[in-house]
C-alpha atoms as a PDB file:
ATOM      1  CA  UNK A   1      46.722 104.543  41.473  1.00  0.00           C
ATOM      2  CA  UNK A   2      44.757 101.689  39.722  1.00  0.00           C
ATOM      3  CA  UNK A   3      40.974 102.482  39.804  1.00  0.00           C
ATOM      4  CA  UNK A   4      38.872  99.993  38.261  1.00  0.00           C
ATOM      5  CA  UNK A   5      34.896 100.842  38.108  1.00  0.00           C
ATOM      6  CA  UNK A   6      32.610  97.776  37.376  1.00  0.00           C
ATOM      7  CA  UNK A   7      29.211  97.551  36.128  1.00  0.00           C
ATOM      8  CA  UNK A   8      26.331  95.796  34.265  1.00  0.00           C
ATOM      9  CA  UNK A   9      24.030  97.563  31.301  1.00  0.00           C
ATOM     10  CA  UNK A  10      20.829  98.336  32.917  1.00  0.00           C
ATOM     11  CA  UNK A  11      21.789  98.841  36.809  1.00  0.00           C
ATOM     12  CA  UNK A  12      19.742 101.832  37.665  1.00  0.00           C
ATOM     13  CA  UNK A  13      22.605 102.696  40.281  1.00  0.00           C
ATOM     14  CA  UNK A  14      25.844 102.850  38.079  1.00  0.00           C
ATOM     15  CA  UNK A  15      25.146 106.625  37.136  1.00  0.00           C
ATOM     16  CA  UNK A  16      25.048 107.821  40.319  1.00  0.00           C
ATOM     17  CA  UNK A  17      28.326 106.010  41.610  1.00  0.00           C
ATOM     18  CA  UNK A  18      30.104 106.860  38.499  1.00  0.00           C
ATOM     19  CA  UNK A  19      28.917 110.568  39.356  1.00  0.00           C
ATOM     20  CA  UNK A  20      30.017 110.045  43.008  1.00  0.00           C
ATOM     21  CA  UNK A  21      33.460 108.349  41.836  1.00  0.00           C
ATOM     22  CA  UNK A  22      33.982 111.867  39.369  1.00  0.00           C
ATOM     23  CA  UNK A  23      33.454 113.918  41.702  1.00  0.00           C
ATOM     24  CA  UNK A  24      35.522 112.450  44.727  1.00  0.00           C
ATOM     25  CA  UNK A  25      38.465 112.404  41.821  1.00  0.00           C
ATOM     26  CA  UNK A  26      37.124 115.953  41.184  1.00  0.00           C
ATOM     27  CA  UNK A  27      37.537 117.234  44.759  1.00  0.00           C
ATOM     28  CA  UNK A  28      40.561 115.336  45.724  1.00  0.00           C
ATOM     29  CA  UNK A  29      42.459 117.371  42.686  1.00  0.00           C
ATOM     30  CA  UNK A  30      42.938 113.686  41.495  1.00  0.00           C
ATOM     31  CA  UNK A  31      43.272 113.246  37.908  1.00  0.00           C
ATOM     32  CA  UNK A  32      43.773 109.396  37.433  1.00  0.00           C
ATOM     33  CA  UNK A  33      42.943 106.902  34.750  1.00  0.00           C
ATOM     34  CA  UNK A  34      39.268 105.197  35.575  1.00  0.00           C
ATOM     35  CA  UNK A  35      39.194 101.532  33.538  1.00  0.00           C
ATOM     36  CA  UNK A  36      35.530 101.096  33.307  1.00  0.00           C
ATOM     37  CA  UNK A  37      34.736  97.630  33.305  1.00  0.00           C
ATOM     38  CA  UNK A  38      31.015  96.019  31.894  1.00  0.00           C
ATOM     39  CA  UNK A  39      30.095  93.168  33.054  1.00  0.00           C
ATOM     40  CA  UNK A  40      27.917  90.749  30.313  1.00  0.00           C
ATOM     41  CA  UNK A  41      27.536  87.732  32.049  1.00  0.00           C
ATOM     42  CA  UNK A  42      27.887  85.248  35.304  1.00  0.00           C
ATOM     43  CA  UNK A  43      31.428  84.306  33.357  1.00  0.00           C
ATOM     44  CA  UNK A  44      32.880  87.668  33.159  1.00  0.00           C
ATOM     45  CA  UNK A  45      31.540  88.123  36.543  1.00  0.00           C
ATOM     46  CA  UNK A  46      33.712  85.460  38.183  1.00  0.00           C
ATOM     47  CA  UNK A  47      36.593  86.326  36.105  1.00  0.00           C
ATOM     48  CA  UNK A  48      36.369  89.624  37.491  1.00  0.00           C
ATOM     49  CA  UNK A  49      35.728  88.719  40.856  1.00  0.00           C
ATOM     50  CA  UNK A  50      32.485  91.024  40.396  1.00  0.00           C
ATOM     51  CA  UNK A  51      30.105  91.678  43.805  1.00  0.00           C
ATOM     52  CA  UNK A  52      27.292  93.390  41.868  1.00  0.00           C
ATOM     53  CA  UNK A  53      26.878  96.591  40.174  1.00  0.00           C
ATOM     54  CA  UNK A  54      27.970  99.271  40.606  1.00  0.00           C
ATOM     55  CA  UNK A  55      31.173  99.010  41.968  1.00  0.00           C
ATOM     56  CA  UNK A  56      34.606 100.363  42.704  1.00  0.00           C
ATOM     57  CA  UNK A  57      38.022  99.212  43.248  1.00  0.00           C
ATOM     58  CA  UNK A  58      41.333 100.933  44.088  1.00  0.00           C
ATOM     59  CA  UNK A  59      44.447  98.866  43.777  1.00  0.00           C
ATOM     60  CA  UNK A  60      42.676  95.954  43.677  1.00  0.00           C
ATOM     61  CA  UNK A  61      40.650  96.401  46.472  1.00  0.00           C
ATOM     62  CA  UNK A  62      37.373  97.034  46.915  1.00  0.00           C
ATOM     63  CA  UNK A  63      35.940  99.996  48.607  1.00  0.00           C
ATOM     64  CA  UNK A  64      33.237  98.678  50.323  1.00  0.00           C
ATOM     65  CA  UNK A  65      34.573  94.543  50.828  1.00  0.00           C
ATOM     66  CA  UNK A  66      33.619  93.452  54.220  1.00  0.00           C
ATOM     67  CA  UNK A  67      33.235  89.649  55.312  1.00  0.00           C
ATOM     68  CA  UNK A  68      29.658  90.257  55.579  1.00  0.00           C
ATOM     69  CA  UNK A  69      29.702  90.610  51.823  1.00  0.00           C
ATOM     70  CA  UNK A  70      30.587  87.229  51.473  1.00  0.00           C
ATOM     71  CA  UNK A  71      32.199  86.401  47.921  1.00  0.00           C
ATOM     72  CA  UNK A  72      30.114  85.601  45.826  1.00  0.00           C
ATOM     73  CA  UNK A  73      30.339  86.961  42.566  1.00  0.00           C
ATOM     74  CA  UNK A  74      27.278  87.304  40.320  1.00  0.00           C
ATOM     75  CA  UNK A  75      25.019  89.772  37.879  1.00  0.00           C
ATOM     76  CA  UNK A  76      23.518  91.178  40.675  1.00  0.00           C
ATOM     77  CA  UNK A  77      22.810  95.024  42.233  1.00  0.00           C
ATOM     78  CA  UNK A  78      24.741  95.989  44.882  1.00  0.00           C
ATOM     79  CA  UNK A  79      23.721  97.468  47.795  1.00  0.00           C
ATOM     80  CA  UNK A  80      26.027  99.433  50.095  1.00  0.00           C
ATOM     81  CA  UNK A  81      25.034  99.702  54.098  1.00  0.00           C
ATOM     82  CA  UNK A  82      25.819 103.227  55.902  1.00  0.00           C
ATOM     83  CA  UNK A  83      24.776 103.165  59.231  1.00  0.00           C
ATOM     84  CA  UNK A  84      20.856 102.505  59.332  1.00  0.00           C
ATOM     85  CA  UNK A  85      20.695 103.437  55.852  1.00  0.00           C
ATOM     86  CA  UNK A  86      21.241 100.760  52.666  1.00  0.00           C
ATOM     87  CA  UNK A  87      21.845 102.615  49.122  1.00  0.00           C
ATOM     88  CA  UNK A  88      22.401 101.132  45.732  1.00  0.00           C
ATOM     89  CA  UNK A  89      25.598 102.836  45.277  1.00  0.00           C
ATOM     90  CA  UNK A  90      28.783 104.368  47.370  1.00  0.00           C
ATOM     91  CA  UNK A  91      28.225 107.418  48.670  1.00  0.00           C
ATOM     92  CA  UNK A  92      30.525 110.260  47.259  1.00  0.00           C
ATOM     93  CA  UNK A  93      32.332 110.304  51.236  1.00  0.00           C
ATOM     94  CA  UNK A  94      32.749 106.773  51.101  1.00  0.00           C
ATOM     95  CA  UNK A  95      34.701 106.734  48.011  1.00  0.00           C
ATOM     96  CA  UNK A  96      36.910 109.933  49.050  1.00  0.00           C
ATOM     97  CA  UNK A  97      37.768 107.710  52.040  1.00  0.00           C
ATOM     98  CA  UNK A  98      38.950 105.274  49.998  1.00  0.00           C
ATOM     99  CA  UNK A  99      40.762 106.981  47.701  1.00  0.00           C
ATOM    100  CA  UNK A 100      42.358 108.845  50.907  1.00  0.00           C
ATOM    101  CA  UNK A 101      43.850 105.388  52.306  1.00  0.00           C
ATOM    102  CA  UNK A 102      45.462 104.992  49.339  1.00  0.00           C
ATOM    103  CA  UNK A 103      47.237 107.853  48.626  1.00  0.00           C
END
């Protein structure tokens, strides 16, 4: 499983997703390879096809890519909707789903 986690210097969320991401691993007895990926500029950020930090891919896809996202890749924060409630990161559930559909 490829598991790529992308980020920018200074985004106040990355800790707590990269906590989150850990810990799903952690709990799903997963022990796989995490490429962590910094971001430094609006370049990098289209060469990586980068939605805003923090975030998380599994074989290439993202965990939390919906239409509504759009595509446009930028420095930016992220922000991740769940339900009525909008965080900065993935929530540690979110990410064991994912990690679930790709097993």
């Amino acid at each position: 499983m490829k598991i790529e986690f992308l980020y920018f210097d200074g985004c106040p969320n990355q800790e707590k997703a990269w906590e989150n991401l850990n810990s799903a691993l952690m709990e799903l007895h997963l022990n796989e390879d995490v490429k962590r990926i910094n971001i430094h500029n609006n370049e990098e950020a289209q060469q990586y096809r980068f939605l805003g930090s923090p975030s998380i891919r599994i074989n290439e896809k993202d965990i939390a890519f919906t239409d509504d996202n759009g595509e446009e890749y930028s420095m930016s924060c992220r922000q991740y909707r769940y339900g009525s409630e909008t965080l900065g990161y993935p929530t540690k559930k979110a990410i064991m789903e994912a990690l679930k559909s790709e097993l």
